[in-house]
Protein backbone atom coordinates (compact mmCIF):
# COMPACT_ATOMS: atom_id res chain seq x y z
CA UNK A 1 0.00 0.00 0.00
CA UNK A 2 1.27 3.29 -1.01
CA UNK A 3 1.71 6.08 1.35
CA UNK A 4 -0.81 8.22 0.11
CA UNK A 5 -3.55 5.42 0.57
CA UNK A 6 -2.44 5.16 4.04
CA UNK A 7 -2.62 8.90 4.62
CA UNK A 8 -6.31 8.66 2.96
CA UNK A 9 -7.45 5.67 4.63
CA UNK A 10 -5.76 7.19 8.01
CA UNK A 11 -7.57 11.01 7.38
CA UNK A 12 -10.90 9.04 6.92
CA UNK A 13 -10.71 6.15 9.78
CA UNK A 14 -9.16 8.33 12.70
CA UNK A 15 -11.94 11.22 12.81
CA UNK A 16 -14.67 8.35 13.17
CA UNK A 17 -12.58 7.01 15.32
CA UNK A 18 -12.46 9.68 17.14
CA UNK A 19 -16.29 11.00 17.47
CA UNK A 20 -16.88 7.35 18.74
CA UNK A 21 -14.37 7.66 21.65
CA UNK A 22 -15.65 11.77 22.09
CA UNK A 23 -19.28 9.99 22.58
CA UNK A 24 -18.23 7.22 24.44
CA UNK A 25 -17.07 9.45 26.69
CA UNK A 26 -19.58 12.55 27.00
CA UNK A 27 -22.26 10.22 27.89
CA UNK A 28 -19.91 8.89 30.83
CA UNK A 29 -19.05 11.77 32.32
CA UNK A 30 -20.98 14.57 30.46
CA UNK A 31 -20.41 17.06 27.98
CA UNK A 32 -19.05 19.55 29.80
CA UNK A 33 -16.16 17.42 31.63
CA UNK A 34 -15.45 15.92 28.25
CA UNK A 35 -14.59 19.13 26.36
CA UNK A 36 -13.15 20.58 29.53
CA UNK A 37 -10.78 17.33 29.65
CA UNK A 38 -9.89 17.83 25.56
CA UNK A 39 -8.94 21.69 26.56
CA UNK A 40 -6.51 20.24 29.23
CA UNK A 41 -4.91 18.12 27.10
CA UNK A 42 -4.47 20.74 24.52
CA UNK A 43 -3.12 22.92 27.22
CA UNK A 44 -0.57 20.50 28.81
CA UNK A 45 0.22 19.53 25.57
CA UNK A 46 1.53 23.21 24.44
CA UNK A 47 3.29 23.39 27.77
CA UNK A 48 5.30 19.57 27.34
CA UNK A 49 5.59 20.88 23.36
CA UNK A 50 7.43 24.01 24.95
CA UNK A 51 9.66 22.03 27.39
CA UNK A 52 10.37 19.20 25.42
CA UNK A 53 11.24 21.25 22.27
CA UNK A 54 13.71 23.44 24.31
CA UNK A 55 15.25 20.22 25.56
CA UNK A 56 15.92 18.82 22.19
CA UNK A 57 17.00 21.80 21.16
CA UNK A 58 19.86 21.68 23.53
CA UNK A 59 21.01 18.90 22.79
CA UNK A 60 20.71 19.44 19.16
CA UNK A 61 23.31 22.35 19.27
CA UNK A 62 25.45 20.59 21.77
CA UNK A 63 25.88 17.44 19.66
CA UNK A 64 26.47 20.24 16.50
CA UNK A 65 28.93 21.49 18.79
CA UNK A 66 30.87 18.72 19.90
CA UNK A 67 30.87 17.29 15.97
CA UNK A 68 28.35 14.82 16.19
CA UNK A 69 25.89 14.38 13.87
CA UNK A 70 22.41 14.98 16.22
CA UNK A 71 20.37 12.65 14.00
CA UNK A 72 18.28 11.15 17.05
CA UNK A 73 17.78 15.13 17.80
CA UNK A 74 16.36 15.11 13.86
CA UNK A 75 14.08 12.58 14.55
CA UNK A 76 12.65 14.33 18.24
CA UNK A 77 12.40 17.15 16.70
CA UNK A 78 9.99 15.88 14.03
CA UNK A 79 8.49 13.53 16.81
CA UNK A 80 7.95 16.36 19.06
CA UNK A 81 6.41 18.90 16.03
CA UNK A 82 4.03 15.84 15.21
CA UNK A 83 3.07 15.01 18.78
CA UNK A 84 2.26 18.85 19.01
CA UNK A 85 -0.22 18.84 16.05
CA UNK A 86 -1.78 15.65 17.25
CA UNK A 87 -2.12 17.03 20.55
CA UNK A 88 -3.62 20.37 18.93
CA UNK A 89 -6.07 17.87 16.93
CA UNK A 90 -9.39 17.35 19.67
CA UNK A 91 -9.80 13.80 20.23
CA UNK A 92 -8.61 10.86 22.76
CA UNK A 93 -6.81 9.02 20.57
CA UNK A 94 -4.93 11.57 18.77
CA UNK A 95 -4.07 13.45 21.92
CA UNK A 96 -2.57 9.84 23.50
CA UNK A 97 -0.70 9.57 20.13
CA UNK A 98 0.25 13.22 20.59
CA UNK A 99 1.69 12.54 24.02
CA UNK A 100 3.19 9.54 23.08
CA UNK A 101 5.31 11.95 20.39
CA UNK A 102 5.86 13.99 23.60
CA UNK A 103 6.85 12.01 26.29
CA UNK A 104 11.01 11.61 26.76
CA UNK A 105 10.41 7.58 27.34
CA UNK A 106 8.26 6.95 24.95
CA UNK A 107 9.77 9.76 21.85
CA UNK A 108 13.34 8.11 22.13
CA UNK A 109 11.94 4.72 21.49
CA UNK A 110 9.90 6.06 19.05
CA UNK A 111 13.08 7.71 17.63
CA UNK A 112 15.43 4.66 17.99
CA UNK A 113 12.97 2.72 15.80
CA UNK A 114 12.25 5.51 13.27
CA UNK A 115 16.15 5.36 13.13
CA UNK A 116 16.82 1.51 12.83
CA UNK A 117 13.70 1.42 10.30
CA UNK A 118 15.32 4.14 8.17
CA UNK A 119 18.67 2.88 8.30
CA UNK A 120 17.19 -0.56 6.99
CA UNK A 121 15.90 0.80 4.27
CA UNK A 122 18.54 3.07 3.24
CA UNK A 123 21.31 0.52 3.22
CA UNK A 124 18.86 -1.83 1.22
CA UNK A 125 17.76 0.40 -1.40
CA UNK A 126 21.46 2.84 -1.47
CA UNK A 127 24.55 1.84 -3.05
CA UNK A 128 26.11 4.45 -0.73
CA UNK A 129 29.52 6.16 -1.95
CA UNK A 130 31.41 2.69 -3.20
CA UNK A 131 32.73 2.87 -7.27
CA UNK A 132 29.83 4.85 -8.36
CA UNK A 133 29.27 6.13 -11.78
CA UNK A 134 31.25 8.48 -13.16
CA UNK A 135 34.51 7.48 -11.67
CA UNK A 136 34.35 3.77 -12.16
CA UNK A 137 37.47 2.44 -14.15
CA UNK A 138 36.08 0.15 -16.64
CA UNK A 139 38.56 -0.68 -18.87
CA UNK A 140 41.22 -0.95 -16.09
CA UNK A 141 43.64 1.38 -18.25
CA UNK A 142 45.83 3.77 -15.50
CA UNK A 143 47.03 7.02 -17.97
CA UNK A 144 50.07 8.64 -15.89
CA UNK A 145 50.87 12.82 -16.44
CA UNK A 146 51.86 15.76 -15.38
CA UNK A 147 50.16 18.91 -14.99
CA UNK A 148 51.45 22.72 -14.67
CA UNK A 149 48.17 24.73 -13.02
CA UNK A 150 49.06 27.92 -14.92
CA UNK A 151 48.10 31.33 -12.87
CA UNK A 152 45.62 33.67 -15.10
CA UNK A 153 47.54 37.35 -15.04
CA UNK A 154 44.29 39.08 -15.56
CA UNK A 155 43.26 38.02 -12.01
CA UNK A 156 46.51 38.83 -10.48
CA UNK A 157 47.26 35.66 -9.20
């Protein structure tokens, strides 16, 4: 299945989805407490978002810093922007999705396999850097020369 079906199917489902759970749920505790209860979740959610983000952000420009690449920062980051929008989204499910994106525990494991999943895939379907191309010797013929670099006088060099 493509990833455009699943985005379809997923943009169709989840919204039923979630007026069952909304329903479900007013007529257990009432209206009132049940949009009260999406409002807190939206609210704690901007505050983690804010936290969290500032976190990550550290330790993005620390791991810049020290020379490493911060690709499990990368993946946070995007983690943390889609756990915002989820939590932004009313709805049970999307806002437990939405902390789940938010969460330190739960947004490195997330992370981790986003990372091993990707990596998979990348060494399957990449050649990476090996003999590519342009500068593979196929006729196994080595020319040997000299070169002068001659300096252009019109540029003063």
């Amino acid at each position: 299945m493509r990833a455009s079906h699943i985005f379809i199917v997923l943009f169709l489902i989840v919204p039923v989805i979630e007026i069952y759970f909304l329903i479900q749920v007013g007529s257990v505790i009432g209206a009132f407490p049940t949009i009260l209860l999406i409002l807190s979740t939206a609210i704690i959610g901007a505050f983690l978002l804010r936290q969290q983000g500032l976190s990550t952000l550290s330790r993005f420009q620390n791991n810049l810093a020290s020379g490493t690449l911060p690709a499990q920062e990368i993946i946070e980051g995007i983690l943390l922007a889609v756990g915002g929008a989820l939590l932004m989204t009313p709805g049970f499910v999307t806002d437990t999705m939405g902390f789940a994106c938010l969460i330190p525990f739960t947004r490195k494991l997330l992370a981790k396999y986003i990372m091993t999943r990707s990596g998979k895939k990348m060494s399957a379907g990449m050649g990476g850097f090996s003999n590519s191309g342009a500068h593979a010797n196929y006729d196994n013929n080595t020319y040997e020369g000299e070169f002068v670099k001659k300096e252009d006088e019109r540029l003063g060099r």
